[in-house]
Protein backbone atom coordinates (compact mmCIF):
# COMPACT_ATOMS: atom_id res chain seq x y z
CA UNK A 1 77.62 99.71 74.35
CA UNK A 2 75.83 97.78 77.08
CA UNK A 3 72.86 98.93 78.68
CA UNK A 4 69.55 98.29 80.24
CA UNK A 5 66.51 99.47 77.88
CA UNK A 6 65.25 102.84 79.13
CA UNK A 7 68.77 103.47 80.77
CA UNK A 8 70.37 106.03 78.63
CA UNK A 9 74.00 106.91 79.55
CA UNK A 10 73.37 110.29 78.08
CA UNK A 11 71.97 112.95 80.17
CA UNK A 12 71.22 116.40 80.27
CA UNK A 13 71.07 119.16 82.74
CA UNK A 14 72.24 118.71 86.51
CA UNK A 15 68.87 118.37 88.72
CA UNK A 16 66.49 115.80 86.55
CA UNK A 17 66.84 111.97 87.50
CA UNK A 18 70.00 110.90 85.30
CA UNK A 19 69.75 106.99 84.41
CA UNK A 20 72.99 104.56 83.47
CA UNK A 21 73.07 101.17 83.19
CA UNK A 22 75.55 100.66 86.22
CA UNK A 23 76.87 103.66 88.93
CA UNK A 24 80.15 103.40 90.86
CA UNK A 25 79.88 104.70 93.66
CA UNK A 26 83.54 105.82 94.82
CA UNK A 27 86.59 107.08 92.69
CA UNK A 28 89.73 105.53 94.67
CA UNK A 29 91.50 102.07 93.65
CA UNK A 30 88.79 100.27 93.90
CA UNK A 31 86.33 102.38 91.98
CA UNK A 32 88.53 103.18 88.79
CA UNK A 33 89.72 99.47 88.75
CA UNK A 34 85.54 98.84 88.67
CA UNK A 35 85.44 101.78 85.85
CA UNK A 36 87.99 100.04 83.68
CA UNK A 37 86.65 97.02 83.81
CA UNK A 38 83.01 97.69 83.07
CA UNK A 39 84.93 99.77 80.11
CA UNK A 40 86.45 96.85 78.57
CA UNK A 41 83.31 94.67 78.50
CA UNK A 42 81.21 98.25 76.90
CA UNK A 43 78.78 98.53 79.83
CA UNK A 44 77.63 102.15 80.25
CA UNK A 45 78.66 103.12 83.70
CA UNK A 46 79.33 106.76 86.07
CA UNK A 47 81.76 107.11 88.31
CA UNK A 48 80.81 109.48 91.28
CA UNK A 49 83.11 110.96 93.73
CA UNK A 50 82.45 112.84 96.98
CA UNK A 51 86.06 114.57 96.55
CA UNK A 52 88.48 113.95 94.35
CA UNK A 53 89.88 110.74 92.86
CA UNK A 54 92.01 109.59 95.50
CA UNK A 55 90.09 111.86 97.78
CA UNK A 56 91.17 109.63 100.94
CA UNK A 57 94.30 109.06 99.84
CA UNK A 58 94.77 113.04 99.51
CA UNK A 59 92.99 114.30 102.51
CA UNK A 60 92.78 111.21 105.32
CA UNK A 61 95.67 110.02 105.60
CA UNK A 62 98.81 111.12 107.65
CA UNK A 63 101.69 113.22 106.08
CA UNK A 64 104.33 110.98 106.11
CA UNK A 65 102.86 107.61 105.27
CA UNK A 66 104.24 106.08 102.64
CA UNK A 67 102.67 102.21 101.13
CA UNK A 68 103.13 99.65 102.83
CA UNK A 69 103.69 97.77 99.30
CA UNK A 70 106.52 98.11 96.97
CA UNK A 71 106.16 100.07 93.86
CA UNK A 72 106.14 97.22 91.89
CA UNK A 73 103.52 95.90 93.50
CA UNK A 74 100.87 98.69 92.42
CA UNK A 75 99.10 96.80 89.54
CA UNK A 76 95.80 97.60 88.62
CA UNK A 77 93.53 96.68 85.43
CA UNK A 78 95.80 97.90 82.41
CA UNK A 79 97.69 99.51 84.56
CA UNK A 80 101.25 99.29 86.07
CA UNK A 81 104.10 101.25 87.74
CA UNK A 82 106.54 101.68 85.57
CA UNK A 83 108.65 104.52 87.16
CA UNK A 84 112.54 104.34 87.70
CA UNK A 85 111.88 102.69 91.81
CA UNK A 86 110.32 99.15 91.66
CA UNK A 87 111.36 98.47 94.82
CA UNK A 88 110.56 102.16 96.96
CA UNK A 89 107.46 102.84 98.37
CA UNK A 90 104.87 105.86 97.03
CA UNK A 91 104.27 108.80 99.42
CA UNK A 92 100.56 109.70 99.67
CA UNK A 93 100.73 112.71 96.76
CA UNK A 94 102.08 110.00 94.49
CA UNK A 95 99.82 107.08 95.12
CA UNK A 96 96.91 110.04 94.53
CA UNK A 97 99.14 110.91 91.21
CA UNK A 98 99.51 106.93 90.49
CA UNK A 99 95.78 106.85 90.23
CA UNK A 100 94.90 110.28 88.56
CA UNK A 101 97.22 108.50 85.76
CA UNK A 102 95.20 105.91 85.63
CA UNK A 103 92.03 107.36 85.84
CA UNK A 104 93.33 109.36 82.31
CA UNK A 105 94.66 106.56 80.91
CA UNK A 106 91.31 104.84 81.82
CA UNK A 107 89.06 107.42 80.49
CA UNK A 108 87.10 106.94 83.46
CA UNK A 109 83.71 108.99 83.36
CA UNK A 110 84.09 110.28 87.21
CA UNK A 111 81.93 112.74 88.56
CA UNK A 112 83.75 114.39 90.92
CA UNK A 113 82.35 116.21 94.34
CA UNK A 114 79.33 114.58 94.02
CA UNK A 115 78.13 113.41 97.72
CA UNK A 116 75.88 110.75 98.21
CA UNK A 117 72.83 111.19 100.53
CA UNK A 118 71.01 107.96 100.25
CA UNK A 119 70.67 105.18 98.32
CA UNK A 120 67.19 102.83 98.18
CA UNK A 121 65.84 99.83 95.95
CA UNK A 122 63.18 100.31 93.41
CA UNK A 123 61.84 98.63 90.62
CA UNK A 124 64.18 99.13 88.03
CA UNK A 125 67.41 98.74 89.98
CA UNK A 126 68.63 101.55 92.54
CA UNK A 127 67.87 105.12 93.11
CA UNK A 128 70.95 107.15 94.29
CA UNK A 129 70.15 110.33 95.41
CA UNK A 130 73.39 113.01 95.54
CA UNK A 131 73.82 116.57 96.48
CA UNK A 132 74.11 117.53 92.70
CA UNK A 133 70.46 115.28 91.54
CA UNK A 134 70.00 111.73 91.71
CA UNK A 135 70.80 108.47 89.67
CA UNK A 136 68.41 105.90 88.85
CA UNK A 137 70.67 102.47 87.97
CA UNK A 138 70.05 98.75 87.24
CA UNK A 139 73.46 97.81 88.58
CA UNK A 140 75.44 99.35 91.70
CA UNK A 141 78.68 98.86 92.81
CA UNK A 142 79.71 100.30 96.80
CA UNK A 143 83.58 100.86 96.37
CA UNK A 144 83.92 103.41 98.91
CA UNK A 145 86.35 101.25 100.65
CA UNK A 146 86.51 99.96 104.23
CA UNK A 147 88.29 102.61 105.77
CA UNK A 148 85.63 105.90 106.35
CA UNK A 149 85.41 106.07 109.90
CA UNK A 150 87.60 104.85 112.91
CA UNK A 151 86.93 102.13 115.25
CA UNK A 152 87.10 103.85 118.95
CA UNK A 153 86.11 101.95 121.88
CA UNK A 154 83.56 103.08 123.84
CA UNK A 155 86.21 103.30 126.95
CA UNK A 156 87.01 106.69 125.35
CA UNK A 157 83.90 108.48 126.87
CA UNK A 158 85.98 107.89 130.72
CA UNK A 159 89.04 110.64 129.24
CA UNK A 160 88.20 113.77 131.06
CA UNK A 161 87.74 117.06 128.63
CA UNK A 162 91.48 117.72 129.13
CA UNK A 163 93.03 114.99 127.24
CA UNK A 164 93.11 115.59 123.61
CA UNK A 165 91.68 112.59 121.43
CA UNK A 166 92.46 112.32 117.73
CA UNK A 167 92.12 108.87 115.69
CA UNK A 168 94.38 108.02 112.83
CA UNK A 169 92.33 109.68 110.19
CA UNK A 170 92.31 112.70 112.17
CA UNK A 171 96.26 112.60 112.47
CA UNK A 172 98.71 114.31 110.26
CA UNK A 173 101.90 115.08 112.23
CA UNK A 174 103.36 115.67 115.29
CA UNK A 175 102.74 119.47 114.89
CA UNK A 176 98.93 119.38 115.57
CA UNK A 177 99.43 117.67 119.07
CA UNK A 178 99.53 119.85 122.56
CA UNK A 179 102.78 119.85 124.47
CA UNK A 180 103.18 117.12 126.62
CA UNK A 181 102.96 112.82 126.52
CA UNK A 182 101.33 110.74 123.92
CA UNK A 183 99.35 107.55 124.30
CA UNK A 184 98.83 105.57 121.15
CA UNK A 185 96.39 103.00 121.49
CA UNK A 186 96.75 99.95 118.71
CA UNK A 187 100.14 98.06 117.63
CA UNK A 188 99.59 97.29 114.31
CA UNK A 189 101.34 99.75 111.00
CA UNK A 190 99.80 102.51 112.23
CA UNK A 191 100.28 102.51 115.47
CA UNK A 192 104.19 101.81 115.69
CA UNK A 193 104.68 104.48 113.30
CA UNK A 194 102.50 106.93 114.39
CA UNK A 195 104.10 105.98 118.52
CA UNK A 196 107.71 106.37 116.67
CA UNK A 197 107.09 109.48 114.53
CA UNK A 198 105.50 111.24 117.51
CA UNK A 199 108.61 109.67 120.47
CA UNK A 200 110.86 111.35 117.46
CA UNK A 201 109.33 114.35 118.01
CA UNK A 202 110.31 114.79 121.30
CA UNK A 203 107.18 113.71 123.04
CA UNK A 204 107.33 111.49 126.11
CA UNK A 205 104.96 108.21 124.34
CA UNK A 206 103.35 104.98 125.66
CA UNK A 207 101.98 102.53 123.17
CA UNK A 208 99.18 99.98 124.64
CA UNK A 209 99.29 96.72 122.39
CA UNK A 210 97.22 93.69 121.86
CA UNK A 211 96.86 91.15 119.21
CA UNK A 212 99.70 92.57 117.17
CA UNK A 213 101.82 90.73 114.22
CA UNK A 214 105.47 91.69 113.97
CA UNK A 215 107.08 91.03 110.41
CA UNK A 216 110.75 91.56 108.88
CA UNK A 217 110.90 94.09 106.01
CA UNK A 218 113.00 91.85 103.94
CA UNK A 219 113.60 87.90 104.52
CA UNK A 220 116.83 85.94 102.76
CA UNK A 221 117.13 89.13 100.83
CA UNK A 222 114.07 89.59 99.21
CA UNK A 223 111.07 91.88 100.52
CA UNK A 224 108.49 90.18 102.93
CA UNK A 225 106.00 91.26 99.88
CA UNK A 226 107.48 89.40 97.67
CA UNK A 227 107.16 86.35 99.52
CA UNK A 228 103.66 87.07 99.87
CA UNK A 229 103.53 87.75 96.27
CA UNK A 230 105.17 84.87 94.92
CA UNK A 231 104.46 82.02 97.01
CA UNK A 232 100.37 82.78 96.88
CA UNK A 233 99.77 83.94 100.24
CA UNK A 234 98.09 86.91 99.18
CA UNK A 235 95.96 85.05 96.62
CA UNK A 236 94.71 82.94 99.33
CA UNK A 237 90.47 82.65 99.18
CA UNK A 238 88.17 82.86 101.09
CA UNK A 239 87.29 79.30 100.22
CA UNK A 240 90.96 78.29 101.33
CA UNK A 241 90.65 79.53 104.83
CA UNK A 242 88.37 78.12 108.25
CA UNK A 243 87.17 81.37 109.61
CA UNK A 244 86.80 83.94 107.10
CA UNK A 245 84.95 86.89 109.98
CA UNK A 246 88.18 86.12 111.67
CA UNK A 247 90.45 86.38 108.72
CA UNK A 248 89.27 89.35 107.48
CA UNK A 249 90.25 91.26 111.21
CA UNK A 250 93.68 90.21 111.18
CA UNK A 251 95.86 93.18 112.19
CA UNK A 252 98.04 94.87 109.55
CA UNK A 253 101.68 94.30 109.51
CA UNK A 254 104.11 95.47 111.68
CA UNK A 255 105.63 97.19 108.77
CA UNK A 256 106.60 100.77 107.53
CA UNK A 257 107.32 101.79 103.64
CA UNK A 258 111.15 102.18 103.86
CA UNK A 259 113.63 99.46 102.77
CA UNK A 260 116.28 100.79 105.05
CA UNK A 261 113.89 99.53 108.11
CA UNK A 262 113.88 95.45 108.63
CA UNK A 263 111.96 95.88 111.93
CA UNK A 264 109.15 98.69 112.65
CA UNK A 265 108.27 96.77 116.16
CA UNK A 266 108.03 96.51 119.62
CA UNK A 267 111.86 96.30 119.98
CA UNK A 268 112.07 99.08 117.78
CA UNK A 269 109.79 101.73 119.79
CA UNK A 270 111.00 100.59 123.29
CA UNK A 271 115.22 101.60 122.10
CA UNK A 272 113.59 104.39 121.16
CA UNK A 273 112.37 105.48 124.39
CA UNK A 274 108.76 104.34 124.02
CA UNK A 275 106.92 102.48 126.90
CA UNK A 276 105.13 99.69 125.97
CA UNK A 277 101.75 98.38 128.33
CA UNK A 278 99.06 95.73 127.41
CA UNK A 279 96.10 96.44 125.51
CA UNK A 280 93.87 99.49 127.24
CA UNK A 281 91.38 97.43 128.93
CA UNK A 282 89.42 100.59 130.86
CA UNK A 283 89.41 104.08 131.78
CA UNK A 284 87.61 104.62 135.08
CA UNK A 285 88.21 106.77 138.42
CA UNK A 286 90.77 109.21 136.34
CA UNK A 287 92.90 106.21 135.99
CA UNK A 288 93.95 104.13 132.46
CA UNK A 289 93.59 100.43 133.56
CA UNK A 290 95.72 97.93 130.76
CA UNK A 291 95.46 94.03 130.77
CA UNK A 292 98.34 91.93 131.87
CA UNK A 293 98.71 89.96 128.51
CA UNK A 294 101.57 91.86 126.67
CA UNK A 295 103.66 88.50 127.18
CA UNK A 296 101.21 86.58 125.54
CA UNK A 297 100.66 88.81 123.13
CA UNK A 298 103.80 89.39 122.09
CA UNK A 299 104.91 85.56 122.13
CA UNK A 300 102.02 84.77 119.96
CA UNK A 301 102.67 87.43 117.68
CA UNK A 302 106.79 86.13 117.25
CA UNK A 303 105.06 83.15 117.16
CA UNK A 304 103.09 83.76 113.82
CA UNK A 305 105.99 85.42 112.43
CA UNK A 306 108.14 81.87 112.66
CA UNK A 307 105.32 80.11 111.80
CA UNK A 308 104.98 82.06 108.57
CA UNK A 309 108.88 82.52 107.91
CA UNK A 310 109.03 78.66 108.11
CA UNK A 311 106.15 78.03 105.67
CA UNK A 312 108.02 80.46 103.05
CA UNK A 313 111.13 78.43 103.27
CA UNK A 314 109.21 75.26 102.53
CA UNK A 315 107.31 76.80 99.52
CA UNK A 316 110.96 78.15 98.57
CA UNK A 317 112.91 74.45 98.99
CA UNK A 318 109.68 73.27 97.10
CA UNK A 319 110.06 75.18 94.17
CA UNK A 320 113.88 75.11 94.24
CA UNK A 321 113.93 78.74 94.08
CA UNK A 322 117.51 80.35 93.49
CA UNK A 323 119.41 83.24 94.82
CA UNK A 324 118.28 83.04 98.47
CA UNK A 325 120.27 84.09 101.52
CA UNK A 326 120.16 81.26 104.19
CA UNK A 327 116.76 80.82 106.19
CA UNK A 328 116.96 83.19 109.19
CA UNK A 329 115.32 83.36 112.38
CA UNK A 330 115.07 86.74 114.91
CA UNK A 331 115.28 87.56 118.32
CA UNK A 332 111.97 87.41 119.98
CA UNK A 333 109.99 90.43 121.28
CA UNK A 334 111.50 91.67 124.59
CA UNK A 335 108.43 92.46 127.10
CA UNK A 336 109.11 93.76 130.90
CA UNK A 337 108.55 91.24 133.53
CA UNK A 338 106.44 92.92 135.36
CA UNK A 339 104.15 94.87 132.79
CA UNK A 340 102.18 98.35 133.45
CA UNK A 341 98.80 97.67 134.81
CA UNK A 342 97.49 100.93 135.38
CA UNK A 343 98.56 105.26 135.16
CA UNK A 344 96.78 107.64 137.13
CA UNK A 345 95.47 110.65 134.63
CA UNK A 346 95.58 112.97 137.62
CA UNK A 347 99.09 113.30 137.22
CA UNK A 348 98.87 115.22 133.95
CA UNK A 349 101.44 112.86 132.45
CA UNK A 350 99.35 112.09 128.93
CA UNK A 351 97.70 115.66 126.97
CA UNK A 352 96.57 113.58 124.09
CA UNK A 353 95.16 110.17 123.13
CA UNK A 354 95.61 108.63 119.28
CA UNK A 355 93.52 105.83 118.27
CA UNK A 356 95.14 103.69 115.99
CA UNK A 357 92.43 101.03 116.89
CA UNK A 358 91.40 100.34 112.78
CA UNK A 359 88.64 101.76 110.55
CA UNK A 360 85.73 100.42 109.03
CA UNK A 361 83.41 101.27 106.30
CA UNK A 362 80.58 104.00 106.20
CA UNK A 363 77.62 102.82 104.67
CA UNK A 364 74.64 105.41 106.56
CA UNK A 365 73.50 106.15 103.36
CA UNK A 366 72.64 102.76 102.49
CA UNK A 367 68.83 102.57 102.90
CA UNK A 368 68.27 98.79 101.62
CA UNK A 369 68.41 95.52 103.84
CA UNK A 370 71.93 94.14 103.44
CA UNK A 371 73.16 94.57 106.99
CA UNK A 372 73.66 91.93 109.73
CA UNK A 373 72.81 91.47 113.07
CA UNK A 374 76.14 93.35 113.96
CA UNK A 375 75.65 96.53 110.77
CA UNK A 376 78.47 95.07 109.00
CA UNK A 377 77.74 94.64 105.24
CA UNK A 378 76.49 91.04 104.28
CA UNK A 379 78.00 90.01 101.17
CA UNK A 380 79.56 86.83 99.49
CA UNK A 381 82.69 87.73 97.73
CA UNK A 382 81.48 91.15 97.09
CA UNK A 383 77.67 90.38 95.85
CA UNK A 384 75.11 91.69 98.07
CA UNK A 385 72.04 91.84 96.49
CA UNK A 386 70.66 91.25 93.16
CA UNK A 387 72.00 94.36 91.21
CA UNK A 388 74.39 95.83 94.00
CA UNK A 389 77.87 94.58 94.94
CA UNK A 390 80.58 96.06 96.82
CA UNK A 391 84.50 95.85 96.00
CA UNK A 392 87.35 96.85 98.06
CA UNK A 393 86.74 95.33 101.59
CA UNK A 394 88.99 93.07 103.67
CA UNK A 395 89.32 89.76 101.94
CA UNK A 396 86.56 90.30 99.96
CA UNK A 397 87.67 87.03 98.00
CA UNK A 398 90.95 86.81 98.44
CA UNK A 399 93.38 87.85 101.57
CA UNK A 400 94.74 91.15 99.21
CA UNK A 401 91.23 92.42 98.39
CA UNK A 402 91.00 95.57 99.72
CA UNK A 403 94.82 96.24 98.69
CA UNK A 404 96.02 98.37 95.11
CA UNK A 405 97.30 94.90 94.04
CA UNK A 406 94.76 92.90 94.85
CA UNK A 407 91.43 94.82 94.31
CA UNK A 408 91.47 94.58 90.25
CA UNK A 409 90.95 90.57 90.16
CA UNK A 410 87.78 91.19 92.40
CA UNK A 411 86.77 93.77 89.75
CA UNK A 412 87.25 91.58 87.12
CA UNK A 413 84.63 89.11 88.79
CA UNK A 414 82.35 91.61 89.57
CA UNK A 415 82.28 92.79 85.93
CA UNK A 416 81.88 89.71 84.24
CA UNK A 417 78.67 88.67 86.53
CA UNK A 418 77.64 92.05 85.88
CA UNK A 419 78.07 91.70 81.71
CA UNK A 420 76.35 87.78 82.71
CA UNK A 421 73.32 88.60 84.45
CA UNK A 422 72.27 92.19 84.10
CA UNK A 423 74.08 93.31 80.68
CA UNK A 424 71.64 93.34 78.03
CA UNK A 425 73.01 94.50 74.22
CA UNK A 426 71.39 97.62 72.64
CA UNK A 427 68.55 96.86 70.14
């Protein structure tokens, strides 16, 4: 076993300071890919939980979500799916089942419903202090993920008291949500499903879109994932790419976990009823003001689409891959010609507001000088500081980072220059 001298990774009691060599602080994907890997290289390590493993999963997310990944595509340390639908997508109870398996399998040392309340620098590594004692730790890892809180613009404080506002992690189904029309503000996955799930419903919806990128479910018969998979776009790094800020903001996918659906888009939502406006630009006077630049928006986004379609036939000419249907190209994204600028809120026609406008990661508790001018996280490929790191965020070092398939290569870095720099063998 691996471990700093004086860090024993046997403790006693519940309230004294407990040491270990390295703490993990977070029990999702992320975290029990981190826990496996420190396993294999015999570095004495605690995994603590605010919840449960999963906990997000389980309790923040909506009710009928389902990956946006095929089965198959759920790989993790040591760990695969090997259940009888490769090519379906996992509901949220199974993804949090997926990764209780592996936490068993894994013999992960979590410590579950254990909140963290701060976490600060000292001499001999980190001091973690928790609502059941604190932690004392030469190496820390932050994979809490980058989705704790949602992103809503400040143009939400001009809704009057009457309109209901709930962001995505607040959103289960269409049950919860008064009588009456639905705005969803945001384009991306979880906006088109949330405007379609709620327009099935029965409620009158509008859906205000910006920078947006619209994707087929399958392409020449094989799942847009696979594609990704195969031809190395999602193992794109950050050294591979010009503007990494940029790259790791890209909207999500226009895409919903159900092979039956080859477009969850634009098109889609507005045959269904939905009205589509430009991006929600202000809310002023009891009036929702949108910006005129759907059509650009939406030409740039089929745009992208055929860019990326194109490159995938190349790479699949290239390596003389068999089997394919014929390259395809779709019908572009219908817009009005004269879009929706603004819609009085006087009229009473919207009762609630959703923000599907993204999420980002909560790190209040983080009480050590790693932040940048804007409170992001600073961090190169997931080292922070000497001693902490962080795993699971947006193309952390490569474009699937803070996805179940991609996250376990980042762990596998993180573990080695762990074992490299601060691992020291037992006397």
């Amino acid at each position: 076993m691996i471990f700093a001298p004086d860090f024993n990774p046997v403790w006693k009691g519940t309230t004294a300071m407990k040491k270990i060599h390295t703490l993990v602080i977070g029990a999702g994907q992320a975290g029990l890919a981190m826990s496996h890997c420190l396993t294999d290289r015999g570095i004495a390590h605690v995994v603590i939980e605010r919840g449960q493993i999963a906990n997000s999963w389980r309790h923040e997310r909506w009710d009928s979500l389902r990956l946006l990944t095929p089965n198959w595509q759920s790989r993790l340390p040591g760990h695969a799916y090997t259940g009888p639908d490769p090519d379906g997508f996992m509901s949220m109870p199974e993804v949090a089942g997926y990764l209780d398996a592996y936490a068993r399998a894994s013999r992960a040392p979590v410590e579950e419903h254990t909140r963290v309340l701060s976490v600060t620098a000292d001499a001999a590594g980190y001091r973690v202090a928790t609502d059941r004692g604190d932690w004392q730790c030469r190496t820390l890892v932050l994979a809490t993920g980058a989705c704790n809180l949602a992103c809503v613009p400040a143009v939400a404080a001009g809704l009057a008291q009457s309109v209901t506002q709930i962001t995505a992690l607040d959103y289960r189904n269409p049950d919860q949500l008064p009588d009456g029309g639905v705005l969803v503000v945001g384009a991306s996955a979880t906006g088109v499903q949330l405007a379609a799930e709620i327009r099935d419903a029965g409620h009158e919806v509008t859906l205000a879109a910006g920078e947006h990128i619209r994707m087929p479910r399958h392409y020449r018969g094989r799942d847009i994932q696979w594609w990704m998979d195969r031809a190395g776009i999602h193992s794109t790094t950050i050294d591979e790419v010009d503007d990494i800020a940029r790259a790791r903001n890209v909207p999500s996918l226009q895409l919903v976990g159900n092979r039956d659906r080859q477009f969850f888009d634009l098109n889609m939502l507005r045959n269904r009823g939905v009205e589509i406006t430009g991006r929600l630009a202000d809310i002023r006077d009891n009036r929702l003001f949108f910006s005129g630049s759907l059509a650009n928006h939406c030409t740039m986004s089929d745009l992208k689409m055929n860019r990326l379609l194109a490159s995938l036939d190349l790479w699949a000419e290239t390596q003389e891959v068999c089997g394919l249907a014929a390259p395809e190209r779709f019908a572009p994204t219908q817009f009005p010609a004269t879009p929706c600028l603004f819609h009085d809120l006087g009229t009473g026609r919207f009762r609630t507001v959703i923000w599907a406008t993204g999420l980002r990661p909560d790190h209040s508790w983080l009480h050590v000088p790693v932040f940048d001018r804007k409170g992001r996280l600073a961090h190169a490929g997931g080292h922070v500081a000497p001693g902490l790191y962080a795993l699971g965020l947006p193309f952390q070092r490569r474009r699937n980072s803070a996805l179940i398939d991609g996250v376990g290569s980042d762990a596998e870095a993180l573990a080695d220059h762990i074992l490299e720099t601060h691992g020291q063998l037992a006397a």
